[in-house]
PDB file of N, CA and C in Angstrom:
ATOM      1  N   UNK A   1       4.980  14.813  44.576  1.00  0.00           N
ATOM      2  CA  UNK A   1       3.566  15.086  44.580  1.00  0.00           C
ATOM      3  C   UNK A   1       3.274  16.186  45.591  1.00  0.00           C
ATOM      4  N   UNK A   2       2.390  16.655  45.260  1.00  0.00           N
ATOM      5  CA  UNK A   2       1.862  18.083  45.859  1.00  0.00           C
ATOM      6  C   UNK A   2       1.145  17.913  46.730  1.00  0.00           C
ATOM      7  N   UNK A   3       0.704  18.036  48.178  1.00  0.00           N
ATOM      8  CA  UNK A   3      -0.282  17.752  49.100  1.00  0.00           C
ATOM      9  C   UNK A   3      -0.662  18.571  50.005  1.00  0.00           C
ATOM     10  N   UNK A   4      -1.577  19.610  49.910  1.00  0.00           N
ATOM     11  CA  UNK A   4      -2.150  20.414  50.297  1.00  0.00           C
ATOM     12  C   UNK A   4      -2.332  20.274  51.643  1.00  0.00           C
ATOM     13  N   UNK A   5      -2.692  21.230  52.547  1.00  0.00           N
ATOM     14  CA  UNK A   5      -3.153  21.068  53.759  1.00  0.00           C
ATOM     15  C   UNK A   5      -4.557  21.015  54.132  1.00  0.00           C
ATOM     16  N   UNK A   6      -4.918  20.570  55.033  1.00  0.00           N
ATOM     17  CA  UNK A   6      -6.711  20.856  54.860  1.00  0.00           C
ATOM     18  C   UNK A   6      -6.937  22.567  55.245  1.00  0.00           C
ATOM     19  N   UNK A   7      -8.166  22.965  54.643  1.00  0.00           N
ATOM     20  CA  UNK A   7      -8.269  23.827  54.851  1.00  0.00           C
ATOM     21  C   UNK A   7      -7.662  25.345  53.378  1.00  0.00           C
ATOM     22  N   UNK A   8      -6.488  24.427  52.662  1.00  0.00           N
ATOM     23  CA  UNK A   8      -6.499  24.942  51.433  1.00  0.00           C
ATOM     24  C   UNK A   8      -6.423  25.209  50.575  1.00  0.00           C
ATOM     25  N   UNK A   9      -7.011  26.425  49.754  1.00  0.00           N
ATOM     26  CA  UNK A   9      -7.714  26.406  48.755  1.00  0.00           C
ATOM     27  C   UNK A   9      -7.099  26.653  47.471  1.00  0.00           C
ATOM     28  N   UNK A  10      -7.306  26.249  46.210  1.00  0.00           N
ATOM     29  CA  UNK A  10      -6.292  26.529  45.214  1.00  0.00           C
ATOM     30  C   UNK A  10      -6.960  27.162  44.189  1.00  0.00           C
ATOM     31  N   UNK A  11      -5.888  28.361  43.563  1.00  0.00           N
ATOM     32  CA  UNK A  11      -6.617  29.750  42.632  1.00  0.00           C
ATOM     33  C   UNK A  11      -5.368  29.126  41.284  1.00  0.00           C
ATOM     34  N   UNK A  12      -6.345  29.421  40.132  1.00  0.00           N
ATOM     35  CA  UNK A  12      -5.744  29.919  38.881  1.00  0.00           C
ATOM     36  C   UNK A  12      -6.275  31.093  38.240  1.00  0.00           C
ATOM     37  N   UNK A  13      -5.008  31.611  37.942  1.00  0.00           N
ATOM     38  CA  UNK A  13      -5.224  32.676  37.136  1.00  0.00           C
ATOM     39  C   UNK A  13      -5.649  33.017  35.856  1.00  0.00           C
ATOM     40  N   UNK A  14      -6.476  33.438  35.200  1.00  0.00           N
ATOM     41  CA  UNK A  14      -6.956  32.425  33.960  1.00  0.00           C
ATOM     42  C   UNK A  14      -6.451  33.594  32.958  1.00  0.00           C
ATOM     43  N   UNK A  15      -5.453  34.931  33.221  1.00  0.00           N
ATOM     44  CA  UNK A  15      -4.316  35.170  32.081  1.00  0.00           C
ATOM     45  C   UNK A  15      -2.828  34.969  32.198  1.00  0.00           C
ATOM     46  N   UNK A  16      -2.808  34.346  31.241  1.00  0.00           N
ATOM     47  CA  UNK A  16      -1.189  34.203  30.817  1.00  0.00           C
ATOM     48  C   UNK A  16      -0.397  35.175  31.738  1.00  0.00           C
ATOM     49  N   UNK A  17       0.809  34.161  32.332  1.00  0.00           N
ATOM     50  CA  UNK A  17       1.892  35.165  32.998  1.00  0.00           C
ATOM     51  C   UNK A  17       2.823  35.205  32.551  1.00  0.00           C
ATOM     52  N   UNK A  18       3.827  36.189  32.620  1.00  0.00           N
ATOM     53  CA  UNK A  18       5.020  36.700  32.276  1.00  0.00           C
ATOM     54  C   UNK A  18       6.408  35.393  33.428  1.00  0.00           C
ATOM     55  N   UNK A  19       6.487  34.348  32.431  1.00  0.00           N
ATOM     56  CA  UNK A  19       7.397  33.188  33.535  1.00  0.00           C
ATOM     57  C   UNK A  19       9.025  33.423  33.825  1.00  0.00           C
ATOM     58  N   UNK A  20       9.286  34.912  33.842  1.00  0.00           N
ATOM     59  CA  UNK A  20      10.136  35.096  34.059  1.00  0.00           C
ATOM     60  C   UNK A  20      10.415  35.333  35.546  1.00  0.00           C
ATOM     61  N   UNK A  21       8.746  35.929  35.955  1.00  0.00           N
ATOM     62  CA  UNK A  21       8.134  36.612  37.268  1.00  0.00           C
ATOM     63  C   UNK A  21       9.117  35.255  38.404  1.00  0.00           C
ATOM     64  N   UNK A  22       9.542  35.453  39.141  1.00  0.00           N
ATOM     65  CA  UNK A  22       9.914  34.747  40.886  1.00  0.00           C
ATOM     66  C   UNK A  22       9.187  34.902  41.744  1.00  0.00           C
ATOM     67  N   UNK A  23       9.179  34.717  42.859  1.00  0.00           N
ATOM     68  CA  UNK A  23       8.371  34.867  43.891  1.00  0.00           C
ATOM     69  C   UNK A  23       8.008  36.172  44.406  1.00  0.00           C
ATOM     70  N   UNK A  24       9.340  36.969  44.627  1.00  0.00           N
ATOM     71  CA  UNK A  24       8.281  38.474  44.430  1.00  0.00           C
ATOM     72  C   UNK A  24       7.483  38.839  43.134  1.00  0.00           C
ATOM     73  N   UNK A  25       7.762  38.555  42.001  1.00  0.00           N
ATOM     74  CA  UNK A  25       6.849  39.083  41.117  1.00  0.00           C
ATOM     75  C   UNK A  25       5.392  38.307  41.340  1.00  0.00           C
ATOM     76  N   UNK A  26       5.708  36.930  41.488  1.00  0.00           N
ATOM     77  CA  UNK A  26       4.097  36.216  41.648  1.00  0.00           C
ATOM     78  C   UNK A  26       3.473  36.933  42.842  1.00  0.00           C
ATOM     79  N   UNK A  27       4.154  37.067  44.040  1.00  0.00           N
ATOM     80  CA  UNK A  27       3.359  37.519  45.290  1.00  0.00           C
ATOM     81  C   UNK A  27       2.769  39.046  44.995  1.00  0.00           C
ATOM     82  N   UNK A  28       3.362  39.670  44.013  1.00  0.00           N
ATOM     83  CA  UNK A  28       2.833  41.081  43.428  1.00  0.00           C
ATOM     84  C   UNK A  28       1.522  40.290  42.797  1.00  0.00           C
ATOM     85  N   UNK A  29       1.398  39.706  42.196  1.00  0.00           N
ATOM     86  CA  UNK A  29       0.202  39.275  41.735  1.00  0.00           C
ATOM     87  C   UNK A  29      -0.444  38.762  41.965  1.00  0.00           C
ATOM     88  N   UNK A  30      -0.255  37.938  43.468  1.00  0.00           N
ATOM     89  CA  UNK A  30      -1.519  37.309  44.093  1.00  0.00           C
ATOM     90  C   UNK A  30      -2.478  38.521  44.996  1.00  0.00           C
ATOM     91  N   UNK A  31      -1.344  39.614  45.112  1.00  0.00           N
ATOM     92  CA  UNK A  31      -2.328  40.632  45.919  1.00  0.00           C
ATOM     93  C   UNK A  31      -3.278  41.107  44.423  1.00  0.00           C
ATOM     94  N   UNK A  32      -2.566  41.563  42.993  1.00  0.00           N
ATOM     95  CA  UNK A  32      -3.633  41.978  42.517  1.00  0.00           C
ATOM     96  C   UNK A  32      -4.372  41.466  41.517  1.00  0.00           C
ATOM     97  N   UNK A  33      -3.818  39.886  41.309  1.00  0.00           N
ATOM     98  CA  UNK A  33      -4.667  39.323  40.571  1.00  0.00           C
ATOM     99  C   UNK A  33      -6.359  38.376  41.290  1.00  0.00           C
ATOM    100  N   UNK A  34      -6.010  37.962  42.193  1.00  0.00           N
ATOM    101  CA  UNK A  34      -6.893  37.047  43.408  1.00  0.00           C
ATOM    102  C   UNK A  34      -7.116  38.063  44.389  1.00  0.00           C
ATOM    103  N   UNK A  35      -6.932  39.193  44.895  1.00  0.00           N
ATOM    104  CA  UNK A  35      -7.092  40.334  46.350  1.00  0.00           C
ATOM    105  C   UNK A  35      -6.728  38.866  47.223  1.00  0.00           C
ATOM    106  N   UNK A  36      -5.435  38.618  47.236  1.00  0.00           N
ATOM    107  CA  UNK A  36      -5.375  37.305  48.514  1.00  0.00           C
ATOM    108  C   UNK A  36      -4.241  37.738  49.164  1.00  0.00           C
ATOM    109  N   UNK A  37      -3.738  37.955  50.195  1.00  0.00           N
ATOM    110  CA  UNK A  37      -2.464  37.673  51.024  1.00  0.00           C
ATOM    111  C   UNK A  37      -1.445  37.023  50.071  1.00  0.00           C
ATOM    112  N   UNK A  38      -0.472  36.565  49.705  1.00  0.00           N
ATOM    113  CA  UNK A  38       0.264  35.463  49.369  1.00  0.00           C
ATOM    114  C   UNK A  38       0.845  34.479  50.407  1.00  0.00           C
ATOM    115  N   UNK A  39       0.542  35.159  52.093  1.00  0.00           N
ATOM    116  CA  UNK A  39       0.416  34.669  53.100  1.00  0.00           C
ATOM    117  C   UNK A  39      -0.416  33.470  53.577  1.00  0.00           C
ATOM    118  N   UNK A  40      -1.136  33.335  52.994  1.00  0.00           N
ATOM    119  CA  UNK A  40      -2.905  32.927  53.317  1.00  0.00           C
ATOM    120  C   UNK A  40      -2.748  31.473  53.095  1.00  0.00           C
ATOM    121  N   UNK A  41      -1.182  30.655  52.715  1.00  0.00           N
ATOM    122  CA  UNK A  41      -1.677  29.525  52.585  1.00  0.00           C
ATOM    123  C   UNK A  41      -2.304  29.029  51.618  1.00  0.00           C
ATOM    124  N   UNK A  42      -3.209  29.745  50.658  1.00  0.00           N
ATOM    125  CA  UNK A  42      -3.620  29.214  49.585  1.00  0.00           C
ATOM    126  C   UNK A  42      -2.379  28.797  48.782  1.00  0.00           C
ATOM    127  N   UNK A  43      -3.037  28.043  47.605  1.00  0.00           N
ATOM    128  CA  UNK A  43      -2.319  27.917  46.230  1.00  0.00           C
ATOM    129  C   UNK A  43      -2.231  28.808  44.792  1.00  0.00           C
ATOM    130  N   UNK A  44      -1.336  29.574  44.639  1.00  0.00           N
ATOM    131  CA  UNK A  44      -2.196  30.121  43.607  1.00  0.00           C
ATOM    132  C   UNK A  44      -1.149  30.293  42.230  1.00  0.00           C
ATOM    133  N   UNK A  45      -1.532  29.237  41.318  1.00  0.00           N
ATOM    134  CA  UNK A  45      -0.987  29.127  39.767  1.00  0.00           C
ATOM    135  C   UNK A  45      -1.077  29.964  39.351  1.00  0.00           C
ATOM    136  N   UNK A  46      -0.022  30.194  38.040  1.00  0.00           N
ATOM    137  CA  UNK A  46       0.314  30.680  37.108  1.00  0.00           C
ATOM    138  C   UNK A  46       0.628  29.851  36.038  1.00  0.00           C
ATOM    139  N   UNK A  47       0.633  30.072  34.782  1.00  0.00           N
ATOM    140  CA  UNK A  47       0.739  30.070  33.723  1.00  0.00           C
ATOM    141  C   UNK A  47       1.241  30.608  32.516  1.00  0.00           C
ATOM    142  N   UNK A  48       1.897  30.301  31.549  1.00  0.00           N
ATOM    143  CA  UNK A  48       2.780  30.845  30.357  1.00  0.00           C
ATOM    144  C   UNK A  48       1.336  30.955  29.570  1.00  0.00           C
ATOM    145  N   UNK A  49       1.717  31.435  28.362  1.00  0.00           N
ATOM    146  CA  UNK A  49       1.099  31.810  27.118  1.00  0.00           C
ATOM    147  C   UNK A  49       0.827  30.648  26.461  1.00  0.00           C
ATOM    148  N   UNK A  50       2.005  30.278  26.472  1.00  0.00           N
ATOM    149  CA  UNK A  50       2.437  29.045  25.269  1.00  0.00           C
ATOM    150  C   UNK A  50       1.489  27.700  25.933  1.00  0.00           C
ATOM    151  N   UNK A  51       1.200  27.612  27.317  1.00  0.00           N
ATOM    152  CA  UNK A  51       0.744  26.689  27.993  1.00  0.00           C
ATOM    153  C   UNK A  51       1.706  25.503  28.276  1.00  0.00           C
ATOM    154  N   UNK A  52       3.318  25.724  28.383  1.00  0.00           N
ATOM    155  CA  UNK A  52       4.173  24.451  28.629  1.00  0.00           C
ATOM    156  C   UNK A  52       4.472  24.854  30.127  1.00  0.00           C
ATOM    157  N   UNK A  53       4.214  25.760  30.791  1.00  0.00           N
ATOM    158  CA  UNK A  53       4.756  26.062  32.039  1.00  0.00           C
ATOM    159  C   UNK A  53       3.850  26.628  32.808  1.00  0.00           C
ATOM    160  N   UNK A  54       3.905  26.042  34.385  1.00  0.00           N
ATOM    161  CA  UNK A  54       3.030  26.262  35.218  1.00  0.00           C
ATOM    162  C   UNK A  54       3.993  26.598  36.258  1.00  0.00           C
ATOM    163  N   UNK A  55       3.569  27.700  37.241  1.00  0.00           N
ATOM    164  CA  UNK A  55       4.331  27.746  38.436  1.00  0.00           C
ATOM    165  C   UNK A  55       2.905  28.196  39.306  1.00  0.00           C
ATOM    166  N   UNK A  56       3.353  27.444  40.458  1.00  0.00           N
ATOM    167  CA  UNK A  56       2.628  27.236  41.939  1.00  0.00           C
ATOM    168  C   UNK A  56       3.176  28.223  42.797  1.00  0.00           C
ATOM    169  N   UNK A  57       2.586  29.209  43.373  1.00  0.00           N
ATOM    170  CA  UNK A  57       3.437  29.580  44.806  1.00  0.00           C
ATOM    171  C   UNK A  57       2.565  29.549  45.998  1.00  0.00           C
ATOM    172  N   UNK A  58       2.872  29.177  47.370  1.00  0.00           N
ATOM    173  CA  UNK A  58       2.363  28.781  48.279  1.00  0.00           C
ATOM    174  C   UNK A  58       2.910  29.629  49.451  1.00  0.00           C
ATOM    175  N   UNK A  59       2.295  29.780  50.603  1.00  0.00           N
ATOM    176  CA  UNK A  59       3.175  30.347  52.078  1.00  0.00           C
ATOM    177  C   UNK A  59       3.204  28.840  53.112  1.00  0.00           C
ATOM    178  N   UNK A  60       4.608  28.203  53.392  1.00  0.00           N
ATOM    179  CA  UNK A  60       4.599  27.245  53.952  1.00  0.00           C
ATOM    180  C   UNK A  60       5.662  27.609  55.102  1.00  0.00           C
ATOM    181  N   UNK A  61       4.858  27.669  56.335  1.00  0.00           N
ATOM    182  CA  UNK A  61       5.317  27.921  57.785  1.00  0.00           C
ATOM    183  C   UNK A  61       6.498  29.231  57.756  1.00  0.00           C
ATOM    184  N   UNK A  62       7.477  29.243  56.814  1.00  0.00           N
ATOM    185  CA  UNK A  62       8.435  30.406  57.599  1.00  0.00           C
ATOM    186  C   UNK A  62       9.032  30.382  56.399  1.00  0.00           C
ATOM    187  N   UNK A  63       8.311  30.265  54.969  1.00  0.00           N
ATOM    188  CA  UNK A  63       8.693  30.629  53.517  1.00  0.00           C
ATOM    189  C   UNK A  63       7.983  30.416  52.497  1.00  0.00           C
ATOM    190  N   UNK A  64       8.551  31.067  51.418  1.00  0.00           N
ATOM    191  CA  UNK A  64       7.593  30.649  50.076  1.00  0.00           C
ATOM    192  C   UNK A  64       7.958  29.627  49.612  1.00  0.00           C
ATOM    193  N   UNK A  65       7.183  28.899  49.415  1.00  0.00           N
ATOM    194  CA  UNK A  65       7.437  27.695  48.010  1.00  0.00           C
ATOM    195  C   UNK A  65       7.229  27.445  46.575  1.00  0.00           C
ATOM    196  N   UNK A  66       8.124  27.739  45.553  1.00  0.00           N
ATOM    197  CA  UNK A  66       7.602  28.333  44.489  1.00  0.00           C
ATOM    198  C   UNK A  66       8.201  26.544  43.488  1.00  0.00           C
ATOM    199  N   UNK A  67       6.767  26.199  43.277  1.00  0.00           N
ATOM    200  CA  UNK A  67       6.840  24.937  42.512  1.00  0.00           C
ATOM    201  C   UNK A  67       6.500  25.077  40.876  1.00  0.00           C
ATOM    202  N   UNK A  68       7.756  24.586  39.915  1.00  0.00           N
ATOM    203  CA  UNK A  68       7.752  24.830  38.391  1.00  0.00           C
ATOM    204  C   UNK A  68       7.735  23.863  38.162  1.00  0.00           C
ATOM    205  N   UNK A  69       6.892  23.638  36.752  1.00  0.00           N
ATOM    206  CA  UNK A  69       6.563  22.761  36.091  1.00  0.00           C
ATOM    207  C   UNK A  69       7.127  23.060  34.407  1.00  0.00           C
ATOM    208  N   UNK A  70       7.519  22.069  34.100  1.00  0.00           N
ATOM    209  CA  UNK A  70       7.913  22.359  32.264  1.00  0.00           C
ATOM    210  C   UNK A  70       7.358  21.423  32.094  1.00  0.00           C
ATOM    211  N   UNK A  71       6.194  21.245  30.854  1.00  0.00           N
ATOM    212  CA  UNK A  71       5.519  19.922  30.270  1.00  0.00           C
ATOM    213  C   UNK A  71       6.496  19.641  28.940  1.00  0.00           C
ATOM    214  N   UNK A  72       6.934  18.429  28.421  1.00  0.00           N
ATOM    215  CA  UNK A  72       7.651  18.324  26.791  1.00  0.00           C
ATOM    216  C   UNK A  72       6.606  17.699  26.087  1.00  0.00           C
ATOM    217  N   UNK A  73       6.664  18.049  24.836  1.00  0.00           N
ATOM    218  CA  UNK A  73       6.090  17.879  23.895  1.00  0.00           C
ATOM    219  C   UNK A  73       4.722  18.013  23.906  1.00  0.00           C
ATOM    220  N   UNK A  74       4.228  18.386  24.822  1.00  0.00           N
ATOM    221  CA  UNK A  74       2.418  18.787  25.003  1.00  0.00           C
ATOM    222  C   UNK A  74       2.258  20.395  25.486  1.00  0.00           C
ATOM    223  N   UNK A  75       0.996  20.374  25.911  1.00  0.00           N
ATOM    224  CA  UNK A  75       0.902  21.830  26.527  1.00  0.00           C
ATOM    225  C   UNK A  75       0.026  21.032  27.785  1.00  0.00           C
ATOM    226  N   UNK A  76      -0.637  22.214  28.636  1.00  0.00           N
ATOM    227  CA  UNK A  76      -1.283  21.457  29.787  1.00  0.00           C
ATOM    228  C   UNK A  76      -2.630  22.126  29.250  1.00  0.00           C
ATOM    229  N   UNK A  77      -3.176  21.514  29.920  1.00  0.00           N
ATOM    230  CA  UNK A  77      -5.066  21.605  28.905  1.00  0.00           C
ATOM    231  C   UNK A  77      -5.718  22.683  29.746  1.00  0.00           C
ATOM    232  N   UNK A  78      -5.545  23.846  29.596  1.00  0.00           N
ATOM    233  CA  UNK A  78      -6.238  25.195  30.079  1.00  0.00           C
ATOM    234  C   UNK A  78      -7.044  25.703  29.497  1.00  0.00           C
ATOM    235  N   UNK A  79      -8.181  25.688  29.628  1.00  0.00           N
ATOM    236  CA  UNK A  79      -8.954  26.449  28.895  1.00  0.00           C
ATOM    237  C   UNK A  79     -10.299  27.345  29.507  1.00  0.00           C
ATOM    238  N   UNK A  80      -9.941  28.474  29.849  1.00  0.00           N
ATOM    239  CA  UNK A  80     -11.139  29.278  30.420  1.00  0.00           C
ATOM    240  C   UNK A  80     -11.961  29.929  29.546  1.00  0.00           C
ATOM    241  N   UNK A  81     -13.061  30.295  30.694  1.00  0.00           N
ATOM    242  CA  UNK A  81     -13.958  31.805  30.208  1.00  0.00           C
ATOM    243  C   UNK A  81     -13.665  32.924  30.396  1.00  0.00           C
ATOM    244  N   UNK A  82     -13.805  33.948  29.597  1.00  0.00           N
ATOM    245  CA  UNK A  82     -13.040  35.026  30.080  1.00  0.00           C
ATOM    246  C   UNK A  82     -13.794  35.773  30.876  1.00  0.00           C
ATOM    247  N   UNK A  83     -14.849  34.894  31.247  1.00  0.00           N
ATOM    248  CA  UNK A  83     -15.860  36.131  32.853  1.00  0.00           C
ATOM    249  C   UNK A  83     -15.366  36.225  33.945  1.00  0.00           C
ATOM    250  N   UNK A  84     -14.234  35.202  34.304  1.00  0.00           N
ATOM    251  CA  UNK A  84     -13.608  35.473  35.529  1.00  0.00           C
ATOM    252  C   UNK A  84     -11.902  35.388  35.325  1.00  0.00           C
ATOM    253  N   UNK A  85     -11.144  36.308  36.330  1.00  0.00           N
ATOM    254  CA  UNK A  85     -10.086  36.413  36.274  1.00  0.00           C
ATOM    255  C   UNK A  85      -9.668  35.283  37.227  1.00  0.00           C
ATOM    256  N   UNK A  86     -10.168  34.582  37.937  1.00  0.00           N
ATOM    257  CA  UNK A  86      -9.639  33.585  38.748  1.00  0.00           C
ATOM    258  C   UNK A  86     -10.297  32.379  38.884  1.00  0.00           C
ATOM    259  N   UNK A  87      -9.801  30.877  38.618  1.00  0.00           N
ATOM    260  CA  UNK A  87     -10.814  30.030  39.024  1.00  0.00           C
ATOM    261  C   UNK A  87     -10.353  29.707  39.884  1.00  0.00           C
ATOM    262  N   UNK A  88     -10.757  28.549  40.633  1.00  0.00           N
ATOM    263  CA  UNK A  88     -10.777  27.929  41.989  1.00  0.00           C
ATOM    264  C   UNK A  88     -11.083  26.207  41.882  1.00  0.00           C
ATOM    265  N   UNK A  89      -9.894  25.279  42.287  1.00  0.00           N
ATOM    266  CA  UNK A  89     -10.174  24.294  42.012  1.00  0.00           C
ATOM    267  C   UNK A  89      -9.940  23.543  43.011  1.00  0.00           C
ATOM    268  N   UNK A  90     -10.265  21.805  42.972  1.00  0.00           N
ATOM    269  CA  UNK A  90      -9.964  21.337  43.954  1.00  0.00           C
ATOM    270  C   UNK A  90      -8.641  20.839  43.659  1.00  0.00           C
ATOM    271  N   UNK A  91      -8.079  19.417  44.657  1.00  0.00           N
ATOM    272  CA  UNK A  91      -6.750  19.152  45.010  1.00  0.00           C
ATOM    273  C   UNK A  91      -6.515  18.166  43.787  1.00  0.00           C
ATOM    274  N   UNK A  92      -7.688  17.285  43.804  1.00  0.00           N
ATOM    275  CA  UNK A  92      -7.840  16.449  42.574  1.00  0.00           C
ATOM    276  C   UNK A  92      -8.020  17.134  41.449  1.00  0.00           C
ATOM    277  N   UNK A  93      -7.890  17.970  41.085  1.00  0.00           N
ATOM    278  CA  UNK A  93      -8.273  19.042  39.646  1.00  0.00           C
ATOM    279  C   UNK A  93      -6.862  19.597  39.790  1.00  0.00           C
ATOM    280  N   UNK A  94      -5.878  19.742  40.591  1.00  0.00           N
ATOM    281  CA  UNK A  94      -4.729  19.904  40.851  1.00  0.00           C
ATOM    282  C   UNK A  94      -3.652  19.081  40.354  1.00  0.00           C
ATOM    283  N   UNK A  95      -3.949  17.749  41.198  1.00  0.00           N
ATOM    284  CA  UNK A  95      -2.714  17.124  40.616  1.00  0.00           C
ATOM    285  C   UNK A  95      -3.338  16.519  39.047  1.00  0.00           C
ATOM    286  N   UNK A  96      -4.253  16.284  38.394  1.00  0.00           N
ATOM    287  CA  UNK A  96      -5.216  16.141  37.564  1.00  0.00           C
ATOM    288  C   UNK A  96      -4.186  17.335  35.907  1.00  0.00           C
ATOM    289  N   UNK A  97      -4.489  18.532  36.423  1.00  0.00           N
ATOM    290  CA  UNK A  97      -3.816  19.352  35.658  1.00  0.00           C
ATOM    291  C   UNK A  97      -2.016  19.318  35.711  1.00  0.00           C
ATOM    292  N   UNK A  98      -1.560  18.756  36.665  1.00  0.00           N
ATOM    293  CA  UNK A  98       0.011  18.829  36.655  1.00  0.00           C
ATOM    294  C   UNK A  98       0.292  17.912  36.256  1.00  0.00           C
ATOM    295  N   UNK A  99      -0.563  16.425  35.820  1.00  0.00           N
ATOM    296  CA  UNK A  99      -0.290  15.340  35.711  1.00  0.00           C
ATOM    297  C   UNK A  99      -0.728  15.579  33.938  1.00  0.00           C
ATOM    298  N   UNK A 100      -0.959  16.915  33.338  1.00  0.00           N
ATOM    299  CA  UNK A 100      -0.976  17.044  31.901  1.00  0.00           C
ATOM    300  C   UNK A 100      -2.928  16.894  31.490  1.00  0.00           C
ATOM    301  N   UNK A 101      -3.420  16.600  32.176  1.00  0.00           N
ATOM    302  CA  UNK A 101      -5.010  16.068  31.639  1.00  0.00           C
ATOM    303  C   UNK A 101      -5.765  17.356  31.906  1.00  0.00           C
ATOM    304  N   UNK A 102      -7.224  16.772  31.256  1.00  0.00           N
ATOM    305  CA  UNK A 102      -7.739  18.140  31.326  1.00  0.00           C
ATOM    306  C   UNK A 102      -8.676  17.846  32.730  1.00  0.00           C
ATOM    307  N   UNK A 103      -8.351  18.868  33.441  1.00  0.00           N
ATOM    308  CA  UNK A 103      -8.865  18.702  34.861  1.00  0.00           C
ATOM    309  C   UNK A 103     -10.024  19.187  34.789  1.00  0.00           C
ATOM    310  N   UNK A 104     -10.595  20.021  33.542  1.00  0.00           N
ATOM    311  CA  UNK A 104     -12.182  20.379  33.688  1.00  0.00           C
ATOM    312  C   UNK A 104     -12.984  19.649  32.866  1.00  0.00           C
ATOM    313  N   UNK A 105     -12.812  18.327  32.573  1.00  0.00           N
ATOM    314  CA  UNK A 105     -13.061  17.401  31.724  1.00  0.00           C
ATOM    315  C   UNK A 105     -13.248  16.156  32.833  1.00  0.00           C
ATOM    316  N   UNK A 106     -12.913  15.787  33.823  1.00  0.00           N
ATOM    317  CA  UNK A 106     -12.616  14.946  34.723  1.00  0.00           C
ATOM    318  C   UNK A 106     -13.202  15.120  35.586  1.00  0.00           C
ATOM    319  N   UNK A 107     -14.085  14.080  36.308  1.00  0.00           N
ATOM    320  CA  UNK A 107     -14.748  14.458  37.381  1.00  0.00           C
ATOM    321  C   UNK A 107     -14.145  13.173  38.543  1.00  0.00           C
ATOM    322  N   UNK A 108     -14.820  13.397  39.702  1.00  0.00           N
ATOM    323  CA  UNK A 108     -14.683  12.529  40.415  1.00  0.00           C
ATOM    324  C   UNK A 108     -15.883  11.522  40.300  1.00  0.00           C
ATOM    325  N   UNK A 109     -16.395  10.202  41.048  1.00  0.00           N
ATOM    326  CA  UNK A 109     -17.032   9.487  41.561  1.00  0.00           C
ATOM    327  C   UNK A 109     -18.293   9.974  42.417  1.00  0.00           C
ATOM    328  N   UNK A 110     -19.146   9.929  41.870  1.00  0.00           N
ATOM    329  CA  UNK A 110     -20.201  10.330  43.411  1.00  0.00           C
ATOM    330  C   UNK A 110     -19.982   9.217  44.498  1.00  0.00           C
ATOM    331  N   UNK A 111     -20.664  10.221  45.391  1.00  0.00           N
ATOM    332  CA  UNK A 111     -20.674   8.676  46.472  1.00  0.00           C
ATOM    333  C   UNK A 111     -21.641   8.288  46.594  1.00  0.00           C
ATOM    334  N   UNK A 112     -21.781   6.947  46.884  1.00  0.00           N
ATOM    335  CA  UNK A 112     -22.590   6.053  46.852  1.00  0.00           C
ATOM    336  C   UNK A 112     -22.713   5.832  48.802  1.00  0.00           C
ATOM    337  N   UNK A 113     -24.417   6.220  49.048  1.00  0.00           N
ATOM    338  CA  UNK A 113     -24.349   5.875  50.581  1.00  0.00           C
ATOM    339  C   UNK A 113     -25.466   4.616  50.910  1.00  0.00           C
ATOM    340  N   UNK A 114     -25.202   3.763  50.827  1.00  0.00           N
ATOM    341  CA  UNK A 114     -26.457   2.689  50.889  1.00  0.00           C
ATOM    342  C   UNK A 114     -27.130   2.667  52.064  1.00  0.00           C
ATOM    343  N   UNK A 115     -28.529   2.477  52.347  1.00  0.00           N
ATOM    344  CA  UNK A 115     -29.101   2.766  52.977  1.00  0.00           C
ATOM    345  C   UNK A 115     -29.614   1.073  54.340  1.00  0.00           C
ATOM    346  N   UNK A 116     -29.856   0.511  52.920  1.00  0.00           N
ATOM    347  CA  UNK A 116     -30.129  -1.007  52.918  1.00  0.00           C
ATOM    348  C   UNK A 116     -29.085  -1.852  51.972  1.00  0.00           C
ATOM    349  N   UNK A 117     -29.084  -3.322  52.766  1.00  0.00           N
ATOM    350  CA  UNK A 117     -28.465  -4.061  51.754  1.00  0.00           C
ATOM    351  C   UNK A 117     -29.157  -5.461  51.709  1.00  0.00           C
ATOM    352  N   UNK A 118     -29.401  -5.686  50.327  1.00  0.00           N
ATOM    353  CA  UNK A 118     -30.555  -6.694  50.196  1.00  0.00           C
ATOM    354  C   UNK A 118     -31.457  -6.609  50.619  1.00  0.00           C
TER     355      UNK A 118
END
């Protein structure tokens, strides 16, 4: 399981990538797909065409971490607008989408703050 640090933030790319790309090719594309560092600690996905493969790359203390995913027999449930080249999700919309579901279909719980009881 994947567990973010506080503080950050996770980007998808909402065109299809070339999954041949490694970590230099993704870090070429976090500068020009997101304008982000690939430094920065964020998260920032990628995606196949086909929608069976996801790769993560991250900057963790004194390297990259480049996390792949192969889904069988499904695809993972992506589906954007094409007004933006990047979305931005949370941690739960994270493991939500790696866990195969549709993470923009899924919400969380509001919270409930009671004021009084009885």
């Amino acid at each position: 399981m994947l567990t973010p640090s506080d503080g950050t933030r996770i980007f998808i790319s909402v065109t299809p990538t070339d999954m041949r790309k490694s970590i230099n090719g993704l870090s070429a594309l976090v500068l020009d797909t997101f304008h982000q560092s690939p430094q920065s600690k964020h998260i920032f996905i990628f995606y196949n065409k086909i929608k069976d493969k996801v790769k993560l790359i991250f900057w963790d203390k004194n390297g990259f971490v480049l996390y792949y995913k192969r889904i069988e027999k499904r695809r993972f449930q992506l589906k954007f607008s094409p007004e933006n080249d990047v979305l931005e999700i949370t941690e739960n919309q994270l493991q939500w989408l790696l866990a195969g579901l549709d993470f923009q279909l899924m919400h969380e719980f509001n919270e409930i703050n009671y004021k009084e009881y009885y």
